[in-house]
Protein backbone atom coordinates (compact mmCIF):
# COMPACT_ATOMS: atom_id res chain seq x y z
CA UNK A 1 -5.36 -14.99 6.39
CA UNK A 2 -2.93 -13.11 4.35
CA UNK A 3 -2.47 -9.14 4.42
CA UNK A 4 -0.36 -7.40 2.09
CA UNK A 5 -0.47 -3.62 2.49
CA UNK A 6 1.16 -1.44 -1.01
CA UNK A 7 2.80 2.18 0.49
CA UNK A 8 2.45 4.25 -2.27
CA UNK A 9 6.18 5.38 -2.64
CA UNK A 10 9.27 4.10 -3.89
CA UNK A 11 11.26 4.16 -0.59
CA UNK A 12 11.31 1.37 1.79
CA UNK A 13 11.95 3.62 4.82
CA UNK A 14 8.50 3.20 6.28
CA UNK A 15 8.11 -0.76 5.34
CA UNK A 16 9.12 -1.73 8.97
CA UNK A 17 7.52 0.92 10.90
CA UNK A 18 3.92 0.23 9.25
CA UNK A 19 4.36 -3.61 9.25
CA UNK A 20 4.80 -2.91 13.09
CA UNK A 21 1.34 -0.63 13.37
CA UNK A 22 -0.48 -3.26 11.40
CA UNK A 23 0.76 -6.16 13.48
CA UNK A 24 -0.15 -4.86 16.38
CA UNK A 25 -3.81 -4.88 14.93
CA UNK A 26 -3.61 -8.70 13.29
CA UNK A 27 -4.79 -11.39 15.16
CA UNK A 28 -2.69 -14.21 15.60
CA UNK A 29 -2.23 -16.30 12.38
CA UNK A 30 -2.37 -12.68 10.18
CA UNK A 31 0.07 -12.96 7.68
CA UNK A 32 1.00 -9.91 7.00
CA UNK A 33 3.53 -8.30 4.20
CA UNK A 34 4.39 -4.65 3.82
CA UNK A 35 5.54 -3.66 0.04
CA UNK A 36 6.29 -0.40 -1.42
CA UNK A 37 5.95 0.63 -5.02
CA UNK A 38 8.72 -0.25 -7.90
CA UNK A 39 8.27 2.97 -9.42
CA UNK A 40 6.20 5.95 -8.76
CA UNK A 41 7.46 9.04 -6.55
CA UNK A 42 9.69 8.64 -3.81
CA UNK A 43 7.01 10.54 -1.33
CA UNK A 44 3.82 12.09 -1.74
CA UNK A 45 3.46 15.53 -1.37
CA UNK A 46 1.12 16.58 -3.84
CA UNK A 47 -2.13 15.27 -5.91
CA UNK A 48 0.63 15.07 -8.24
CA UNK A 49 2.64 12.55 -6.47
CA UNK A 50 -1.04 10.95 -5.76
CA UNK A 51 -1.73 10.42 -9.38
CA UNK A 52 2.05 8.88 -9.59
CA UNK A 53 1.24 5.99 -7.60
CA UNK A 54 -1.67 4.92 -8.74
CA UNK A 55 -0.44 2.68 -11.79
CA UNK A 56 1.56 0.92 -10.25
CA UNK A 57 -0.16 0.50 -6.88
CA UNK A 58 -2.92 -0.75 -9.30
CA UNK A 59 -0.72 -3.42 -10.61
CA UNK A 60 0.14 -4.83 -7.53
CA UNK A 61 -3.51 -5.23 -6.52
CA UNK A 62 -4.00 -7.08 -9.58
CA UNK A 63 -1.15 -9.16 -9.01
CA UNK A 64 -1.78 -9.56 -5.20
CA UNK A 65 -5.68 -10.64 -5.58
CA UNK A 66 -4.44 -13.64 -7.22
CA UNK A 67 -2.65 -14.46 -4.23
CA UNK A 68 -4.58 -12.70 -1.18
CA UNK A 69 -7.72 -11.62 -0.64
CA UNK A 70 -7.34 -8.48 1.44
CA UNK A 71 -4.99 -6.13 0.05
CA UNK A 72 -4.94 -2.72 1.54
CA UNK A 73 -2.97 0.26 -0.38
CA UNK A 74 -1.29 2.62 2.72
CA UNK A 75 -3.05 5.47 0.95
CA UNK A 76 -4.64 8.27 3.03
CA UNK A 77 -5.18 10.91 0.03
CA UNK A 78 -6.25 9.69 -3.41
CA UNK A 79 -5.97 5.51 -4.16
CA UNK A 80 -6.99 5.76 -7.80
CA UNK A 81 -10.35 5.43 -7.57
CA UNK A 82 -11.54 9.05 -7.81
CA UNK A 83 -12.29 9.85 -3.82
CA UNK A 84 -10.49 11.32 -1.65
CA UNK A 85 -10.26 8.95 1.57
CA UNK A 86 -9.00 9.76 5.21
């Protein structure tokens, strides 16, 4: 199985740190890869920031789906969809 989890900002600085937390919940034979967005804001601090992300975390769904069929956007506030989450 293939996991490919979008953080919803432009920096890379968590990439390694949440590639460890999901890891450590994979079973063996997870594949698992940890992307961040191409353009959007650089961290979110706002609904603002939020909204920011969503196109483009959007886009990489699409484009991930293709290729995976459990994609999970690192989003803990608004993911685009109209609901808050947790």
């Amino acid at each position: 199985m293939r996991i490919k989890v979008i953080m919803p900002i432009t920096s890379d600085v968590f990439d390694e740190e949440i590639r460890r937390e999901f890891r450590s919940y994979a079973g063996p034979g997870v594949e698992l890869d940890v992307q961040h967005l191409d353009y959007g804001p650089a961290s979110i601090e706002s609904e603002y920031d939020e909204a920011l992300a969503v196109p483009d975390i959007l886009n990489k769904v699409q484009n991930y789906k293709r290729q995976s069929p459990c994609t999970h956007p690192g989003v803990y506030g608004n993911d685009g969809d109209g609901e808050k989450s947790s």
